[in-house]
Protein backbone atom coordinates (compact mmCIF):
# COMPACT_ATOMS: atom_id res chain seq x y z
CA UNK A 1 -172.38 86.02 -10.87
CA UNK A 2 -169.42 84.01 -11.54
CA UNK A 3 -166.02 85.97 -11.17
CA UNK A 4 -162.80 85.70 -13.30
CA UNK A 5 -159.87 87.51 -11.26
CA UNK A 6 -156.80 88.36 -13.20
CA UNK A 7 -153.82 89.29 -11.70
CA UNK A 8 -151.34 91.64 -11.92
CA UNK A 9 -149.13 89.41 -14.52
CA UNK A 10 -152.08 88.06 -16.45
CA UNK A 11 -153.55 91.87 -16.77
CA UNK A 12 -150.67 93.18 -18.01
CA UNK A 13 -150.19 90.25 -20.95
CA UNK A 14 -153.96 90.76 -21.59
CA UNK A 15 -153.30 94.82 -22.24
CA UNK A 16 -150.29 94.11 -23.98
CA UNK A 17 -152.52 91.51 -26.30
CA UNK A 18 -155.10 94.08 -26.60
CA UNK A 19 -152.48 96.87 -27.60
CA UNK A 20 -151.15 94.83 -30.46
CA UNK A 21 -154.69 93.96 -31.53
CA UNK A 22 -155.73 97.31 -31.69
CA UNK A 23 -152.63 97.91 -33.84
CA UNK A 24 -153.32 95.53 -36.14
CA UNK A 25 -157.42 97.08 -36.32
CA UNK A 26 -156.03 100.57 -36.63
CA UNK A 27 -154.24 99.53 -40.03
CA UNK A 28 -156.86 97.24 -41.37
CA UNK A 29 -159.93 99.82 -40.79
CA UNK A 30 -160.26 102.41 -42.62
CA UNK A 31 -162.71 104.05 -40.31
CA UNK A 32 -160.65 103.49 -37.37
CA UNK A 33 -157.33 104.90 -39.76
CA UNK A 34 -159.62 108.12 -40.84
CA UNK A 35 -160.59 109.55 -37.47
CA UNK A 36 -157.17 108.41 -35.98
CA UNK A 37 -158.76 106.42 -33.40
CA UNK A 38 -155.41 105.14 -30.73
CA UNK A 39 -154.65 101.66 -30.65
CA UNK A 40 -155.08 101.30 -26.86
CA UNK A 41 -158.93 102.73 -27.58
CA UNK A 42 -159.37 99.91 -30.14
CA UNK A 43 -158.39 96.94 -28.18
CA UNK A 44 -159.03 98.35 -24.59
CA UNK A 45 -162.79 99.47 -25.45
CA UNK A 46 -163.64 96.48 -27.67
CA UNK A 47 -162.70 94.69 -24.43
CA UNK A 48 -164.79 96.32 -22.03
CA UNK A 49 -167.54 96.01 -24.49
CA UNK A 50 -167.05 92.24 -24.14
CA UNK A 51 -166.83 92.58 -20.88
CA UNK A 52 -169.91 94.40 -20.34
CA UNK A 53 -172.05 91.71 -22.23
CA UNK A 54 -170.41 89.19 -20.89
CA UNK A 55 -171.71 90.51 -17.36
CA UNK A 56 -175.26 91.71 -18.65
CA UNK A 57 -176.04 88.52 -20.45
CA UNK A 58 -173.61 85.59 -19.22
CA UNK A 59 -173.66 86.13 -15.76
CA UNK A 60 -169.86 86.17 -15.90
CA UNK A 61 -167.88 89.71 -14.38
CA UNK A 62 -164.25 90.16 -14.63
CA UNK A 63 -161.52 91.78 -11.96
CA UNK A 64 -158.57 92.83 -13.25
CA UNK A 65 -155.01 93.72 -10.88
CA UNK A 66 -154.30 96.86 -12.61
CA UNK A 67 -151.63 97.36 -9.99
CA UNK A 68 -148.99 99.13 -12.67
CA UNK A 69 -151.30 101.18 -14.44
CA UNK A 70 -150.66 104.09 -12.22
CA UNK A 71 -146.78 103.49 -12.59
CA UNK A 72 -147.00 103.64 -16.35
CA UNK A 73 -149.46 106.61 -16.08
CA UNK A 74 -147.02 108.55 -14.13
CA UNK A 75 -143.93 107.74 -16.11
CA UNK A 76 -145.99 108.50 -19.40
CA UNK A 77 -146.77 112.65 -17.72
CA UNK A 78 -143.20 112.45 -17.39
CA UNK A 79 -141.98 112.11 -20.85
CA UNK A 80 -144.84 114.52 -21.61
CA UNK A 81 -142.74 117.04 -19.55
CA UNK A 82 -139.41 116.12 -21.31
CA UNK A 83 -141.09 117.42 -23.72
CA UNK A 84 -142.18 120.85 -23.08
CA UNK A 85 -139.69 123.41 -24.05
CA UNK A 86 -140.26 126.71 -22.82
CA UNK A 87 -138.12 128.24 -25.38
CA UNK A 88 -140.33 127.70 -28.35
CA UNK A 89 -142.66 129.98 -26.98
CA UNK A 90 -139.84 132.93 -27.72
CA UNK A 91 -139.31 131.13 -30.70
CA UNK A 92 -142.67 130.75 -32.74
CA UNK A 93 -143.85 134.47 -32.77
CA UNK A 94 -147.54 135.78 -32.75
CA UNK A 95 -149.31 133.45 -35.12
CA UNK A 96 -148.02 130.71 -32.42
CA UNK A 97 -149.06 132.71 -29.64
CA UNK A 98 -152.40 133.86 -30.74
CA UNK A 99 -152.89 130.34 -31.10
CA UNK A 100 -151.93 128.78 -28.10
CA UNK A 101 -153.31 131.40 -25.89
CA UNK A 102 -156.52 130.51 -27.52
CA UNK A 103 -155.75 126.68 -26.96
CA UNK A 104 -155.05 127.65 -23.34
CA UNK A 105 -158.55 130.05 -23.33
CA UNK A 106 -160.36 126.95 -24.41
CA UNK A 107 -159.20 124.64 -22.13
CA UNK A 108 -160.68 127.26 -19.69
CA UNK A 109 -163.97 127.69 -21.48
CA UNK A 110 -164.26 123.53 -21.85
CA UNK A 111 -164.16 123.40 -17.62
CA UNK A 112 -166.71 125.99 -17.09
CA UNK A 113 -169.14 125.32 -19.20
CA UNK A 114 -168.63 121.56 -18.19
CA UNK A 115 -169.00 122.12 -14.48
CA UNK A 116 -171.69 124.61 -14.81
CA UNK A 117 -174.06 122.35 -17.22
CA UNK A 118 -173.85 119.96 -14.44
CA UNK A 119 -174.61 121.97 -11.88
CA UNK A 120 -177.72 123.52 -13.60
CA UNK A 121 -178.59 119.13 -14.31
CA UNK A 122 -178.30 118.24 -10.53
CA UNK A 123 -174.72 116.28 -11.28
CA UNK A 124 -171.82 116.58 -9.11
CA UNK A 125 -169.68 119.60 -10.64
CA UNK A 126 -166.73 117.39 -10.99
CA UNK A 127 -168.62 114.84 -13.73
CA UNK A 128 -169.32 118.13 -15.83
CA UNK A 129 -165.34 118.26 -15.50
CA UNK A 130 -164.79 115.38 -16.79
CA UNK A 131 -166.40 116.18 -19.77
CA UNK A 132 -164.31 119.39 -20.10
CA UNK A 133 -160.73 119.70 -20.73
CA UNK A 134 -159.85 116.82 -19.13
CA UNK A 135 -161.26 114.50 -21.58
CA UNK A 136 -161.44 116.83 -24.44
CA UNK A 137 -158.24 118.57 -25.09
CA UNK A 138 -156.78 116.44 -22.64
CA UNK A 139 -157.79 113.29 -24.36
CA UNK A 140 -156.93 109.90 -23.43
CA UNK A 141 -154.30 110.24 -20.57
CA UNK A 142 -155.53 112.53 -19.24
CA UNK A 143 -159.04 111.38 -18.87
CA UNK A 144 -157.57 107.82 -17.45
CA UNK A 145 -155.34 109.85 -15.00
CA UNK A 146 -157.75 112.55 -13.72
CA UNK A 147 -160.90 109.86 -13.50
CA UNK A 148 -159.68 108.12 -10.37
CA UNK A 149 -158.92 111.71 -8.62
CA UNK A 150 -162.48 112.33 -9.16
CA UNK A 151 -163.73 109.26 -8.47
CA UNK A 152 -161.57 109.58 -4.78
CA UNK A 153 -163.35 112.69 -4.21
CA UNK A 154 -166.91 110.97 -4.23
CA UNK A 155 -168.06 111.17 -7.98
CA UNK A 156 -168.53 107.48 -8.95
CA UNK A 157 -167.90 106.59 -12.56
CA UNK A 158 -165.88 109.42 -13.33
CA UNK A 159 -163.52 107.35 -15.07
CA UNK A 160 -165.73 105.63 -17.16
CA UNK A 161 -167.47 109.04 -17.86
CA UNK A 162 -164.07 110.66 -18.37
CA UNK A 163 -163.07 108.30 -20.89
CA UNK A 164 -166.65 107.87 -22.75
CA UNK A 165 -166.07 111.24 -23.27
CA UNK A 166 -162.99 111.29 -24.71
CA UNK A 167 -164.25 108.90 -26.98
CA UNK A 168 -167.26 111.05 -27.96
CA UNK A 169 -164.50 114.42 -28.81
CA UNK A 170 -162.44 112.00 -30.66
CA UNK A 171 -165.00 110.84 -32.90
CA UNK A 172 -166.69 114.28 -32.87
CA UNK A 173 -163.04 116.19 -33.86
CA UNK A 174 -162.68 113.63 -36.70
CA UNK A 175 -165.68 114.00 -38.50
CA UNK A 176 -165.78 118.01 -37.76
CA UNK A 177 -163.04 119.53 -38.26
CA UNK A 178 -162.45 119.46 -41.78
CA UNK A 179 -166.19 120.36 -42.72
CA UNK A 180 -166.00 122.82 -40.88
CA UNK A 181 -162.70 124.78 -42.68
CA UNK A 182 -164.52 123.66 -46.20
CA UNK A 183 -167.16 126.17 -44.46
CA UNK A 184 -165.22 128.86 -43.89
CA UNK A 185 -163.11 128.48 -47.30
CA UNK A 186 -166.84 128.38 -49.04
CA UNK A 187 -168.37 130.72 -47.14
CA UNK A 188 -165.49 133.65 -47.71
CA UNK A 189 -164.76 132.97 -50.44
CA UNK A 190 -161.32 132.47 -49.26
CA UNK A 191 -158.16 132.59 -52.46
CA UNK A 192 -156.33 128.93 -51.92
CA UNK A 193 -152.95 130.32 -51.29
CA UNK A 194 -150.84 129.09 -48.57
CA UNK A 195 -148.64 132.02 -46.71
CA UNK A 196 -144.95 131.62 -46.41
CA UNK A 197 -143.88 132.17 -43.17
CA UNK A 198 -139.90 132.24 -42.99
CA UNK A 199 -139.32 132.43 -39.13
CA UNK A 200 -141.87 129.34 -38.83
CA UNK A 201 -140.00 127.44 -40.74
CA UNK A 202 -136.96 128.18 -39.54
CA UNK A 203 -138.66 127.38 -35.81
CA UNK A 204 -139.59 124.10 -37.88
CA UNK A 205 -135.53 123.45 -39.20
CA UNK A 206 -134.06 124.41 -35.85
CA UNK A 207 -136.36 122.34 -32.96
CA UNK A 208 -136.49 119.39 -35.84
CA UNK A 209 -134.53 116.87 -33.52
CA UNK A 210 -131.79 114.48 -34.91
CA UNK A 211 -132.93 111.04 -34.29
CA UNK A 212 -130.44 108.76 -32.11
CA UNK A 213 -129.80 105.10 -32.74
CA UNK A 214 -131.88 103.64 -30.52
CA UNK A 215 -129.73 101.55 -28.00
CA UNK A 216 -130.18 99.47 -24.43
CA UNK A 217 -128.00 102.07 -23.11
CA UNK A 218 -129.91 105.10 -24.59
CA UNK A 219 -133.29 103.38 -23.53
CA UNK A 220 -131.34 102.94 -19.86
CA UNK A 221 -130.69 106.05 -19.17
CA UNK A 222 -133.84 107.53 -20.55
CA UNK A 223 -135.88 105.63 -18.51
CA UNK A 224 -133.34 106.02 -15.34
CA UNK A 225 -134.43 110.20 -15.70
CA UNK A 226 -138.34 108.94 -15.95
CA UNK A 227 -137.91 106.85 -12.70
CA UNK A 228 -135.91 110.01 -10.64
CA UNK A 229 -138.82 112.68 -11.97
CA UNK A 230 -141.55 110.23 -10.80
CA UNK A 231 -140.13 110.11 -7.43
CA UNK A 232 -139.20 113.86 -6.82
CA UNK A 233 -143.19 114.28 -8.13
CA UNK A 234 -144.59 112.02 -5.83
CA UNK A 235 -142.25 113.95 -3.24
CA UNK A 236 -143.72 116.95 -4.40
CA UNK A 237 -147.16 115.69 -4.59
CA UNK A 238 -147.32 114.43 -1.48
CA UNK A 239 -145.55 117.63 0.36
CA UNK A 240 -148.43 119.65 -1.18
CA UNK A 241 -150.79 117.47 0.34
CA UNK A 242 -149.46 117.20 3.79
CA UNK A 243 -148.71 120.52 4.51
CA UNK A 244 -150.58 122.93 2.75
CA UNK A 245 -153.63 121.02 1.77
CA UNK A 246 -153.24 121.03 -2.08
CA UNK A 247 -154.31 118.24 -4.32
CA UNK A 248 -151.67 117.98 -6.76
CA UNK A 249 -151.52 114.10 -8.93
CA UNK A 250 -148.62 112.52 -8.44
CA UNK A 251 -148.32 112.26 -12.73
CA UNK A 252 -148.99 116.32 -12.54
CA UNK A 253 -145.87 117.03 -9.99
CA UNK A 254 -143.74 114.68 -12.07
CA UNK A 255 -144.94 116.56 -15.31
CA UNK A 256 -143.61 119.66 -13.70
CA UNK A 257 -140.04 118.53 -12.38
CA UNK A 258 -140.04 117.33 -15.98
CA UNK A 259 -140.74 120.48 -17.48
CA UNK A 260 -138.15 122.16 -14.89
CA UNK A 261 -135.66 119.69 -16.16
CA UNK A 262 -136.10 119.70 -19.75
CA UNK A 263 -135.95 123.59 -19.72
CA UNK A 264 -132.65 123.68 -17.09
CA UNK A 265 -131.02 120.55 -19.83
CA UNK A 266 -131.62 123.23 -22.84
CA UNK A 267 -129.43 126.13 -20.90
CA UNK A 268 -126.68 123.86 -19.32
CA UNK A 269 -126.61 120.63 -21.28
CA UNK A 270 -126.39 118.60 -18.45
CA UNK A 271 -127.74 114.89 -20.32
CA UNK A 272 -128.25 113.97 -23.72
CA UNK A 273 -132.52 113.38 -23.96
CA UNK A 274 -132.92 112.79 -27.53
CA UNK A 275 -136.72 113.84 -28.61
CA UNK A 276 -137.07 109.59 -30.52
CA UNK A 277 -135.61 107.89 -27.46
CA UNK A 278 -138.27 109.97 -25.48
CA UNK A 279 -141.28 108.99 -27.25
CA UNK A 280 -140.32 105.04 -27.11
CA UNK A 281 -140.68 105.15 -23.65
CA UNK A 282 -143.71 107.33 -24.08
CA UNK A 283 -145.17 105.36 -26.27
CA UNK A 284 -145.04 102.08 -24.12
CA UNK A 285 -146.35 103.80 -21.08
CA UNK A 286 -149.41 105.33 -22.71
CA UNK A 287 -150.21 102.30 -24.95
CA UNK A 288 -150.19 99.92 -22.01
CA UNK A 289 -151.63 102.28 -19.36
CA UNK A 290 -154.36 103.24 -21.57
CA UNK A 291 -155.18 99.85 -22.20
CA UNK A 292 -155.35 98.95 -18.75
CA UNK A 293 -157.57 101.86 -18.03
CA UNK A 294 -160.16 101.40 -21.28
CA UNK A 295 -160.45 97.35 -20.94
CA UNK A 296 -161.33 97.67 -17.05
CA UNK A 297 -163.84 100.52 -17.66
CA UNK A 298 -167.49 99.37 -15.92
CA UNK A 299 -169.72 100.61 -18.87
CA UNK A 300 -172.91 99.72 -17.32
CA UNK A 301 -171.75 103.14 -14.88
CA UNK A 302 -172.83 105.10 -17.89
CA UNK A 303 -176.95 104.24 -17.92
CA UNK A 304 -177.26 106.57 -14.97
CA UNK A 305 -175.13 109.84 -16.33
CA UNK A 306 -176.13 108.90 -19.92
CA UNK A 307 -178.15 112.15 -20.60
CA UNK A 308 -176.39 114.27 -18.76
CA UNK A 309 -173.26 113.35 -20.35
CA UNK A 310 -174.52 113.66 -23.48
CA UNK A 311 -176.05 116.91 -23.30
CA UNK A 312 -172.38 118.77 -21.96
CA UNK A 313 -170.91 116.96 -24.77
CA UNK A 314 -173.25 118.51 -27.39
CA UNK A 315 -173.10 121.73 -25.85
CA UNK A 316 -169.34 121.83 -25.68
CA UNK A 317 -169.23 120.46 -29.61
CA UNK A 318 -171.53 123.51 -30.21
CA UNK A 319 -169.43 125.64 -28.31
CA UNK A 320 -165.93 124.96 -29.91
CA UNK A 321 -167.59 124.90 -33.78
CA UNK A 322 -168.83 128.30 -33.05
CA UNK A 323 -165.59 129.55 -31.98
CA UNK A 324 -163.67 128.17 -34.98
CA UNK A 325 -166.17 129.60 -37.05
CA UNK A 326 -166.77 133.36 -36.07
CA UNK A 327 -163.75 134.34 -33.48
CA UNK A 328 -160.49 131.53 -34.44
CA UNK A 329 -160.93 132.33 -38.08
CA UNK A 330 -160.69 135.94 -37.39
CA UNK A 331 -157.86 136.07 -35.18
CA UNK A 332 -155.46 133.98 -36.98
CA UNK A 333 -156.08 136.29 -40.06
CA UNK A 334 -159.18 135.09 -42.08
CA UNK A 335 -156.98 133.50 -44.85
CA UNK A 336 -156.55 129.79 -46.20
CA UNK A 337 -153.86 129.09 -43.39
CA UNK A 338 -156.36 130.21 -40.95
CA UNK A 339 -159.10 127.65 -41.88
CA UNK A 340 -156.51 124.82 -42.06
CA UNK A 341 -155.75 125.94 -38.71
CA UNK A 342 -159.72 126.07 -37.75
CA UNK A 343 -159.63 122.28 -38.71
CA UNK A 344 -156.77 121.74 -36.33
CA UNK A 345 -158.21 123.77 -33.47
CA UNK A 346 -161.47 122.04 -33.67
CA UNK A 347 -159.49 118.11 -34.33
CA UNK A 348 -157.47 118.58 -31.32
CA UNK A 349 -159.90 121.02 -29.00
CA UNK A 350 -162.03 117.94 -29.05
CA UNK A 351 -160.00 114.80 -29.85
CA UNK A 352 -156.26 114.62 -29.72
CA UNK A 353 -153.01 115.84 -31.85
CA UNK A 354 -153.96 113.19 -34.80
CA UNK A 355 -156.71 114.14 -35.39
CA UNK A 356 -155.63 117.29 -35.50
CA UNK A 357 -152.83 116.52 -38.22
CA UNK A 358 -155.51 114.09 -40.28
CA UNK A 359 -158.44 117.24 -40.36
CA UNK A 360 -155.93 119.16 -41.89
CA UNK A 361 -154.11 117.45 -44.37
CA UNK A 362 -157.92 116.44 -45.33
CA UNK A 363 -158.45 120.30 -46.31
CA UNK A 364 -155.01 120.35 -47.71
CA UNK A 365 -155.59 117.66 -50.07
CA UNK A 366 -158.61 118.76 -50.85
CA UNK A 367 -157.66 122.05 -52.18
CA UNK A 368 -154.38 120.97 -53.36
CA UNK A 369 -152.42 123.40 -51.13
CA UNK A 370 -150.15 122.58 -48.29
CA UNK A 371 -150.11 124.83 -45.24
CA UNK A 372 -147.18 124.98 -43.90
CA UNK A 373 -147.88 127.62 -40.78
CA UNK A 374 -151.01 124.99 -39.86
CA UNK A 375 -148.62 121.83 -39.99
CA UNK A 376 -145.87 123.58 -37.74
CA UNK A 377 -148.42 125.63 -35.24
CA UNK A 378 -151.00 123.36 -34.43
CA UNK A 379 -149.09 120.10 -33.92
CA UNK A 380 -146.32 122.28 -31.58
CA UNK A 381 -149.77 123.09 -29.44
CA UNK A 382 -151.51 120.53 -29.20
CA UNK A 383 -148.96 117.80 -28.28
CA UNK A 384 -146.65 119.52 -25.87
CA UNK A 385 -147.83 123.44 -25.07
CA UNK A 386 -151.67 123.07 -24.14
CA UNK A 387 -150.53 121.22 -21.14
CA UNK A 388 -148.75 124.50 -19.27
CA UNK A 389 -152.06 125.77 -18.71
CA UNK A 390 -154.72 123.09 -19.44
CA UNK A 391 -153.45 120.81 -16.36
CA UNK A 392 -152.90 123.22 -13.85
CA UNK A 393 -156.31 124.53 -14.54
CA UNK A 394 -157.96 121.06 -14.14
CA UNK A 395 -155.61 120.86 -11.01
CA UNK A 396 -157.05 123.76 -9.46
CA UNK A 397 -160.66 122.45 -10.46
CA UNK A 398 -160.37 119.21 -8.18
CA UNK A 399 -159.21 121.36 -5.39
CA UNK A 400 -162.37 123.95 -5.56
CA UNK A 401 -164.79 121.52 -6.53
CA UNK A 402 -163.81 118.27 -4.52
């Protein structure tokens, strides 16, 4: 086997290569624009696909110095947690909470039935997790960051199977979650009339953030508040560990003293985080840390968890289609908003926020009618709230199950 070593310099280029590749596919492909597919996926997977042949049929295997994908990886949870405002929970009334509560219920649901399928297959429990929450509402990031946590614990390919998963609910809430409120709209009967909900939009006016010019000073000091909440998480993280035997990830603590921060910055105005300067640095973390982690995946990992993998995946496809259908639809009122929001549920309960966004404005456009409640509850959700509950449930997973 001939081996081609990378190091830490030439990795990086080759993610950052990869990243603007997958940019450039994301445009250009309309299946890869439809089901919202992330740039880092594109290039990063494509890669290890190349990779993976490469080694099966060339004789030729690859090590890559991914020494900074943790660093990104943490300072990505962290502008996750500048992020999460407490307050909008007061602020977005019962058709937000009936809906994040059930975000938060599934994210429960996702881990148990993921652990106990494969239990009942013989697996360790922690691979069914990885095919729960983690990869499914989690997505992504959170896939590439809990992997390696369960890989430390014993499970080998976790990450792989983490991410392979994630891929699987992306392309799964794509093609889903539209069909599935055409369904409901069909099957009801259901009059295509959007409801006007004043304090939502209101919610919508007030949290809508005024975008900053985006300077080297602005971009300074943002990413000077990153670097601070990734050290007082890794303090945190590693206090936990020490003394009272708690697995926290280093990129969950720092999420946290985020989330402390951001909510203490709303009461006293202490710095000046504006929401667009945020998601630059955001933006750069996750695109190069998920490239790192997708390019370096070892796909040939997956022949020996193939069917097990598969079959939680089904199951938990099954599982969040059924709930749309007969309990989500219910609860958020049985009207046209309420199978806009199905779409949403089932786009983001199994993919990510874009998809999300794309399964609904798919219904809307189809019927003609915009839903404004859907556009303003499920987005709020599934890109900043799910987390409050979602992680520290996956958290508490790795500790029981490890």
């Amino acid at each position: 086997m001939n081996l081609i070593t990378l190091d830490v310099m030439n990795t990086t280029a080759l993610a950052a290569l990869l990243l603007m590749l997958g940019l450039v596919l994301q445009r250009k492909v309309p299946l890869f624009h439809q089901l919202c597919v992330p740039a880092p996926v594109i290039g990063g997977f494509g890669f290890a696909l190349v990779v993976w042949a490469a080694r099966s049929w060339g004789g030729v295997e690859f090590k890559f110095d991914t020494a900074l994908q943790t660093p990104l990886m943490i300072a990505f949870f962290a502008t996750v947690g500048l992020g999460g405002s407490l307050a909008l929970l007061k602020k977005g009334g019962k058709v937000l909470g009936i809906y994040l509560v059930a975000c938060w219920m599934l994210a429960l649901l996702q881990n148990g039935l993921g652990i106990g399928i494969a239990s009942l297959l013989g697996e360790h429990p922690l691979l069914g997790l990885m095919a729960g929450a983690v990869s499914l509402e989690g997505g992504f990031g959170a896939a590439a960051a809990f992997g390696p946590e369960a890989e430390a614990l014993g499970v080998t390919g976790a990450t792989t199977a983490a991410l392979a998963a994630a891929t699987f609910g992306m392309v799964a809430g794509g093609l889903l979650g539209a069909p599935v409120a055409r369904l409901l709209i069909s099957r009801h009967k259901i009059d295509i009339q959007a409801e006007q909900v004043h304090d939502l939009q209101a919610l919508a006016a007030s949290e809508r953030p005024v975008p900053a010019t985006i300077t080297g000073t602005l971009l300074l000091k943002i990413l000077a508040v990153v670097l601070c909440t990734m050290i007082a998480g890794l303090w945190l993280s590693g206090h936990l560990r020490a003394d009272f035997d708690i697995i926290l990830p280093s990129y969950v603590g720092a999420m946290f003293i985020a989330i402390v921060l951001r909510n203490l910055n709303e009461k006293f105005s202490l710095l000046t985080l504006p929401d667009n300067a945020i998601n630059v640095v955001s933006d750069f973390c996750l695109g190069i840390f998920l490239t790192m982690a997708m390019m370096s995946l070892q796909l040939w990992q997956l022949a020996d968890l193939g069917w097990s993998l598969l079959i939680i995946l089904v199951v938990q496809t099954l599982a969040i289609v059924l709930l749309a259908v007969f309990l989500m639809f219910r609860l958020m009122g049985a009207n046209y908003d309420s199978a806009v929001l199905c779409a949403g549920f089932v786009g983001h309960g199994l993919g990510a926020t874009p998809n999300a966004v794309a399964n609904m404005s798919a219904v809307c456009d189809r019927y003609k009618v915009f839903s404004h409640k859907a556009f303003i509850v499920a987005p709020l959700c599934g890109a900043v709230l799910i987390d409050i509950v979602a992680i520290p449930a996956i958290t508490w997973c790795l500790n029981v199950f490890g």
